[in-house]
C-alpha atoms as a PDB file:
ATOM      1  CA  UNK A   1      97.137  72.277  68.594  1.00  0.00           C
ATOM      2  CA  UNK A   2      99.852  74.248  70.230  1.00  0.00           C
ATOM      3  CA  UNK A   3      99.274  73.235  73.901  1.00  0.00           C
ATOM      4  CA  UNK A   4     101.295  76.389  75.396  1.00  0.00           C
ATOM      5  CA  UNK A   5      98.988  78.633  77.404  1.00  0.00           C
ATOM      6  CA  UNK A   6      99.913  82.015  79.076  1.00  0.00           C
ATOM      7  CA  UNK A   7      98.255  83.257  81.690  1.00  0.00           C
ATOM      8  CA  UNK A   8      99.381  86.836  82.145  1.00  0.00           C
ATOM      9  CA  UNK A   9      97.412  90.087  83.496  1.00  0.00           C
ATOM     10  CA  UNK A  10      97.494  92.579  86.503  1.00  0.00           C
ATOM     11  CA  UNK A  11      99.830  92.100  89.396  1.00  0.00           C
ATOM     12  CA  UNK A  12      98.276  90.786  92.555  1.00  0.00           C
ATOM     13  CA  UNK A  13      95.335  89.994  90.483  1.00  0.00           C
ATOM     14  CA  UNK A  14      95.529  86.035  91.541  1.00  0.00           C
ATOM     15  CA  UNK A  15      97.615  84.221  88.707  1.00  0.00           C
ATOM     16  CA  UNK A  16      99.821  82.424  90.985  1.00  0.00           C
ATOM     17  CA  UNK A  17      96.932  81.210  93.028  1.00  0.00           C
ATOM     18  CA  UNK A  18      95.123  80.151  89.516  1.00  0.00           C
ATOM     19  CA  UNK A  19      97.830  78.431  88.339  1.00  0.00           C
ATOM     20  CA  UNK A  20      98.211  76.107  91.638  1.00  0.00           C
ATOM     21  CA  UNK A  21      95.207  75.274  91.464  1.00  0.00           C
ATOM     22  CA  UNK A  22      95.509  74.083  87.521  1.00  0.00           C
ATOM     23  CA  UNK A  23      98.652  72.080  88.859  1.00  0.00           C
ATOM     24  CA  UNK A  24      96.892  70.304  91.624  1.00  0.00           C
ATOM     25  CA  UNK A  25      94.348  69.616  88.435  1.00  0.00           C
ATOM     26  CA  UNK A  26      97.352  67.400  87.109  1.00  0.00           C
ATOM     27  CA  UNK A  27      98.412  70.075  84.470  1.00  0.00           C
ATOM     28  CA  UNK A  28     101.986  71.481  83.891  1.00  0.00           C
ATOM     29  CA  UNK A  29     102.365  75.050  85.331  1.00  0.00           C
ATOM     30  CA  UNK A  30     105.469  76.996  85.194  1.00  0.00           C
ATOM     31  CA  UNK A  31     106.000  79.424  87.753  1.00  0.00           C
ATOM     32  CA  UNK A  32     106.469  83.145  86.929  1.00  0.00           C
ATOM     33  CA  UNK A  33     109.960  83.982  85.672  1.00  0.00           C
ATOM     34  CA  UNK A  34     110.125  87.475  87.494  1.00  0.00           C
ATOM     35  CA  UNK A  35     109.348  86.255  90.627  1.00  0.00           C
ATOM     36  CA  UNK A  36     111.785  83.313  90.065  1.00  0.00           C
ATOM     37  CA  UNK A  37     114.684  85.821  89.599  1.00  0.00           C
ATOM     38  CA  UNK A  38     113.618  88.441  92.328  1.00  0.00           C
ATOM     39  CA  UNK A  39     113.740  85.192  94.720  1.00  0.00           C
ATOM     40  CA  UNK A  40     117.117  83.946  93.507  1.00  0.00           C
ATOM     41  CA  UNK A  41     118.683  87.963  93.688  1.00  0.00           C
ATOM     42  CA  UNK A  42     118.166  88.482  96.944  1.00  0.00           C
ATOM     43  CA  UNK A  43     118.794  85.280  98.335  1.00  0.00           C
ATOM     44  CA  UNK A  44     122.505  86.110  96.886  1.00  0.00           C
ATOM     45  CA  UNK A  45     122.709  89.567  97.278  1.00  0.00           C
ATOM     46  CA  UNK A  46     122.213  90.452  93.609  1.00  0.00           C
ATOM     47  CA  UNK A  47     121.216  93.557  92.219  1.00  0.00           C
ATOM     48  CA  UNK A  48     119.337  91.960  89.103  1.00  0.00           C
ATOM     49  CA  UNK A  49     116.012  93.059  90.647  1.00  0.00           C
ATOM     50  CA  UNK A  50     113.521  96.053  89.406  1.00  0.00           C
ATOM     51  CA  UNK A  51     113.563  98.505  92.150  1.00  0.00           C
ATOM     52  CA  UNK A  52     117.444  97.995  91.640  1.00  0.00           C
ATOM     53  CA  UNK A  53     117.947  97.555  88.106  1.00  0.00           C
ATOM     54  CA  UNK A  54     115.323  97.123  85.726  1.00  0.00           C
ATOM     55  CA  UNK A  55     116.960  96.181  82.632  1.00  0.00           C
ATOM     56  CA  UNK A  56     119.919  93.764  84.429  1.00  0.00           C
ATOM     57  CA  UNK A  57     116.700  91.951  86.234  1.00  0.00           C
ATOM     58  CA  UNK A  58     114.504  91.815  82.364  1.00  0.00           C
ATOM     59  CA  UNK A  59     117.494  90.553  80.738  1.00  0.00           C
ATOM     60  CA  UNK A  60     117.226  87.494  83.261  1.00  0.00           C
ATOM     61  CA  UNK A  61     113.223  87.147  83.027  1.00  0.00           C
ATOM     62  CA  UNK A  62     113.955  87.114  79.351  1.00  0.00           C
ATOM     63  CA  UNK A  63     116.475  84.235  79.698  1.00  0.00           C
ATOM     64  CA  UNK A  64     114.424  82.250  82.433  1.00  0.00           C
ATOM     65  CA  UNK A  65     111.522  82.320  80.174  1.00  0.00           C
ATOM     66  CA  UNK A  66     113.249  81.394  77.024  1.00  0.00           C
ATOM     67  CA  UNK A  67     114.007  78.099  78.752  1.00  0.00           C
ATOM     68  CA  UNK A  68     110.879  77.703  80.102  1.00  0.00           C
ATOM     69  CA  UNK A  69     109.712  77.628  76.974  1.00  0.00           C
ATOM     70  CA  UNK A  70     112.342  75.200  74.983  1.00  0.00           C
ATOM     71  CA  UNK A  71     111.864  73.021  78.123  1.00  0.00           C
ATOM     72  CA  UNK A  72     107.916  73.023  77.594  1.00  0.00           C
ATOM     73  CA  UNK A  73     107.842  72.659  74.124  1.00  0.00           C
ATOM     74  CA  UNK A  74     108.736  68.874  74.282  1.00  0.00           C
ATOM     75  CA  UNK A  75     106.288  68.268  77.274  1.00  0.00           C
ATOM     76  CA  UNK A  76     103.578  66.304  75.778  1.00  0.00           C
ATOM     77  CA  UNK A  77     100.340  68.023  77.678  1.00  0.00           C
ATOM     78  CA  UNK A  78      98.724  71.134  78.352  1.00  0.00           C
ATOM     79  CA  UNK A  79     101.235  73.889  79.710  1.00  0.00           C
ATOM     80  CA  UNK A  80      99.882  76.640  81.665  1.00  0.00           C
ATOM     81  CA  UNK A  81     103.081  79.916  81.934  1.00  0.00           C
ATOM     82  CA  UNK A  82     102.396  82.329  84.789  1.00  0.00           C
ATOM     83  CA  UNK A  83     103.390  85.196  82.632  1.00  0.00           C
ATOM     84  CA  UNK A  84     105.254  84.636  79.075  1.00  0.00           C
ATOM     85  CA  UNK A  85     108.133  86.072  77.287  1.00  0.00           C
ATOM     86  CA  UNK A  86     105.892  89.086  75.800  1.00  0.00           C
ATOM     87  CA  UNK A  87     105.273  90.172  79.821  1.00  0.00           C
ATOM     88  CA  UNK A  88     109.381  90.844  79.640  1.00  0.00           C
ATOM     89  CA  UNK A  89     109.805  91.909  76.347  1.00  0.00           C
ATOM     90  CA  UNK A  90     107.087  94.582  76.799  1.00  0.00           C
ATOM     91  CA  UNK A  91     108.629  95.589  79.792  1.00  0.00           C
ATOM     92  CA  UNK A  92     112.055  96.261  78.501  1.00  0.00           C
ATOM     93  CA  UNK A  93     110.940  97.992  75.489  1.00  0.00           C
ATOM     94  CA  UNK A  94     109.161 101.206  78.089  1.00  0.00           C
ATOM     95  CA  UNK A  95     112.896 101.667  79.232  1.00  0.00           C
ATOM     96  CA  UNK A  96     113.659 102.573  75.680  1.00  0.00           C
ATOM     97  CA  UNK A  97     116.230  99.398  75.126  1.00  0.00           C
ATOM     98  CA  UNK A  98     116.712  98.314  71.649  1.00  0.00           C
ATOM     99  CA  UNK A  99     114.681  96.598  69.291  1.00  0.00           C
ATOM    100  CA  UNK A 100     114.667  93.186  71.123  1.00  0.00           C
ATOM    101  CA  UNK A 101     116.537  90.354  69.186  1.00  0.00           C
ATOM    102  CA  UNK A 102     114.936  88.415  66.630  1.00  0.00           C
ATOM    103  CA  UNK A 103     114.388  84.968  68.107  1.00  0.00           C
ATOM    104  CA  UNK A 104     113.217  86.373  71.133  1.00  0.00           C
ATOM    105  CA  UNK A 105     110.716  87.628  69.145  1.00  0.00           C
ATOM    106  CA  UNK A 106     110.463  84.565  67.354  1.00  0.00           C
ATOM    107  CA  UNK A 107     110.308  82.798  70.469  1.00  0.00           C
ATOM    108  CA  UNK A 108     107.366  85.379  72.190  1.00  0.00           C
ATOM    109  CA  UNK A 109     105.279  83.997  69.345  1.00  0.00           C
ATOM    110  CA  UNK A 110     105.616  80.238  70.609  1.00  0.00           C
ATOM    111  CA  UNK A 111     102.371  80.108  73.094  1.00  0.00           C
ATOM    112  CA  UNK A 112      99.036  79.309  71.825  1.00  0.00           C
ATOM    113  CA  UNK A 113      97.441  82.237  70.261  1.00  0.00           C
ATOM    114  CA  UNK A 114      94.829  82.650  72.921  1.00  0.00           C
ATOM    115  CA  UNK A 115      96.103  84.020  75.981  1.00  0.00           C
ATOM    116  CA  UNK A 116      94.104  84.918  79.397  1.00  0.00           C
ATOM    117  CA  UNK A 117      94.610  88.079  80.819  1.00  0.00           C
ATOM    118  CA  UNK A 118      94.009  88.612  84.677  1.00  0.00           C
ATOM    119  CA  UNK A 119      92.017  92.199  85.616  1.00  0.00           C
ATOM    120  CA  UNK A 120      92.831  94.107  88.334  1.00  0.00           C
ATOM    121  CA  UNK A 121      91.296  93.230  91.098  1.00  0.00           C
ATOM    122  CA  UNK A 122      91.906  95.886  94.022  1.00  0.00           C
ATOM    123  CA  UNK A 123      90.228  94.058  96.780  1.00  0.00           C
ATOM    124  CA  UNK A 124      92.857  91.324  97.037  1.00  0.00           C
ATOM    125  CA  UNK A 125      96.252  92.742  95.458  1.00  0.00           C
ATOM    126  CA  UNK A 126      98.955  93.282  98.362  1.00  0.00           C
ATOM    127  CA  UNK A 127     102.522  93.900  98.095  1.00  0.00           C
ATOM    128  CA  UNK A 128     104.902  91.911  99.603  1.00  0.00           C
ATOM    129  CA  UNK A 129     108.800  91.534  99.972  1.00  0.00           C
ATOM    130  CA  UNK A 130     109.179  90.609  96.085  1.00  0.00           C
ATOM    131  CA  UNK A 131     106.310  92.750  94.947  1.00  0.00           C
ATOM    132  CA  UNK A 132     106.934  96.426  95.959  1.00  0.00           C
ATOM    133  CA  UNK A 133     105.460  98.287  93.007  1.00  0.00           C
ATOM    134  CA  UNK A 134     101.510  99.777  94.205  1.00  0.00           C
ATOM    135  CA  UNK A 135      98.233  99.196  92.518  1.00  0.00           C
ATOM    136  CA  UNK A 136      98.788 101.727  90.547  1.00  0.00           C
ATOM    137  CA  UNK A 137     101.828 100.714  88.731  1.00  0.00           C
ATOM    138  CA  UNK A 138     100.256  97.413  88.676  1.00  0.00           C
ATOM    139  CA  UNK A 139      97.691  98.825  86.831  1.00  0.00           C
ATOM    140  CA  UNK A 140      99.698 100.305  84.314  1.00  0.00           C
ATOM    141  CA  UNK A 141     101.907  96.970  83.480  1.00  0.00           C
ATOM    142  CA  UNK A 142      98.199  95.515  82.915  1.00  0.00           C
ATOM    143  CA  UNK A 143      96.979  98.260  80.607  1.00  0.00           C
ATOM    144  CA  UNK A 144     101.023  97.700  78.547  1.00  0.00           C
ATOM    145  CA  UNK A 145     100.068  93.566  78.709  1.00  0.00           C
ATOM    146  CA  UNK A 146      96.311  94.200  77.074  1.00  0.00           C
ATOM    147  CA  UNK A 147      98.392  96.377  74.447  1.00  0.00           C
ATOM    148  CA  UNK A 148     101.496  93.808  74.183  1.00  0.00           C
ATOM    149  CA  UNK A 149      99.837  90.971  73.780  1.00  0.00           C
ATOM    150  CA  UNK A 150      97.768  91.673  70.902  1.00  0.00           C
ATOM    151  CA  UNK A 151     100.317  93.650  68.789  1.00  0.00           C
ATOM    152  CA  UNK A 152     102.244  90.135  69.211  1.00  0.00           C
ATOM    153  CA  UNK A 153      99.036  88.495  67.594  1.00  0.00           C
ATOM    154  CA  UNK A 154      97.609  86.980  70.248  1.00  0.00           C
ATOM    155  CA  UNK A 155      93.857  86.925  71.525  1.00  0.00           C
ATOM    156  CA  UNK A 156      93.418  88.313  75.227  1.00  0.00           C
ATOM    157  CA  UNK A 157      90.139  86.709  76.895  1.00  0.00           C
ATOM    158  CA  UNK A 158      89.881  88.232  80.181  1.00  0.00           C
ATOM    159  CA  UNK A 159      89.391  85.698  83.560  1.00  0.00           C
ATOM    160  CA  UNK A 160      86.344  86.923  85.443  1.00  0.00           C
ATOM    161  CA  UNK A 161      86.815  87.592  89.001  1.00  0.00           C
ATOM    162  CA  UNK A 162      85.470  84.651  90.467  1.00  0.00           C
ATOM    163  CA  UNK A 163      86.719  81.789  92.947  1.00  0.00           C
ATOM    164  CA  UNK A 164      89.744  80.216  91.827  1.00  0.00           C
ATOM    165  CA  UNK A 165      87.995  76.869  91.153  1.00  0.00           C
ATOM    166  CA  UNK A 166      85.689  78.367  88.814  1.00  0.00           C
ATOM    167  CA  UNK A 167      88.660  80.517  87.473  1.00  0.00           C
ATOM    168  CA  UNK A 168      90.222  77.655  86.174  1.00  0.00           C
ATOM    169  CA  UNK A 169      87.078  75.709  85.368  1.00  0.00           C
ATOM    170  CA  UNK A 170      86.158  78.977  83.039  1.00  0.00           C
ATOM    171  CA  UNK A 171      89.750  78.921  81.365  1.00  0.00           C
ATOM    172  CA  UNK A 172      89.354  74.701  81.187  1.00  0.00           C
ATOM    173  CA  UNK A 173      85.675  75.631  79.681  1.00  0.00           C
ATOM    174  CA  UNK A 174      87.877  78.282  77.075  1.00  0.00           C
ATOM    175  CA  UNK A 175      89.898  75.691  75.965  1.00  0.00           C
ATOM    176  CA  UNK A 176      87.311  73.029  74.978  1.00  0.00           C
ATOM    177  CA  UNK A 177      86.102  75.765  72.711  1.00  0.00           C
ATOM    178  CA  UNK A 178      89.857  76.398  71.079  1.00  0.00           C
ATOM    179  CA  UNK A 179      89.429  72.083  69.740  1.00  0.00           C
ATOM    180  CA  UNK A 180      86.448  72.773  68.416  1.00  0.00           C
END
């Protein structure tokens, strides 16, 4: 079984949190690309970011998360993504760039099929230095992910709201299901 699981969803909806906890569980987690590159721009002074420019800072999600993923695919256990390629690809498609190249598409496709979408969750999203966007535009990436993901062919289960220990025991419990 393909061991490459996305966890993608609303911002601010408590991925990152979810996906320290699965690492102090011992798993492989791979940190979101986005916030990666927003981190790295304006530490240098770059103007890759998306309240700057949208496509310069996509084209660098795209190619952060394309090595994510050739550097997970030889890892040998479970690999939890906070976000995956589709999250960028979807993205740059709304600012009307070109039909994205083939093996990223390829590539988008590499995760296991089942993917687990985080819902908005109001009463804990905040914005911060790296996240400037409001609730409501974090509501609209969500509603483009539930509508990404699929047309990609993957299966969306939703993560209820619930503590983040029983968050990941519920996507843990999801996964005992997939061997079956």
């Amino acid at each position: 079984m393909n061991q490459l699981f996305v966890i993608s969803g609303c911002s601010g909806g408590g991925k990152s949190t979810l996906l320290a906890e699965l690492g102090a569980r011992g798993f492989i987690v791979v940190e979101e690309p986005g916030r990666r590159v927003v981190t790295t721009e304006m530490k240098n002074g770059g103007v890759a970011l998306p309240w700057i420019d949208m496509s310069a800072f996509l084209h660098r999600v795209i190619r952060l998360a394309l090595d994510d993923l050739n550097t997970a695919q030889s890892s040998s256990g479970l690999v939890f993504f906070d976000r995956g390629l589709v999250d960028a690809l979807s993205a740059l498609s709304i600012l009307g760039e070109k039909k994205p190249e083939a093996i990223w598409v390829s590539k988008a496709r590499a995760y296991q099929r089942c993917v687990f979408m985080i819902p908005p969750w109001p009463e804990i999203y905040v914005q911060d230095s790296e996240r400037r966007h409001d609730f409501k535009q974090a509501l609209s990436e969500y509603e483009r992910l539930t509508e990404a993901y699929p047309a990609y062919g993957y299966d969306l289960r939703t993560v209820p709201k619930l503590a983040v220990t029983q968050r990941a025991d519920f996507i843990l419990g999801q996964l005992d299901g997939l061997n079956k």
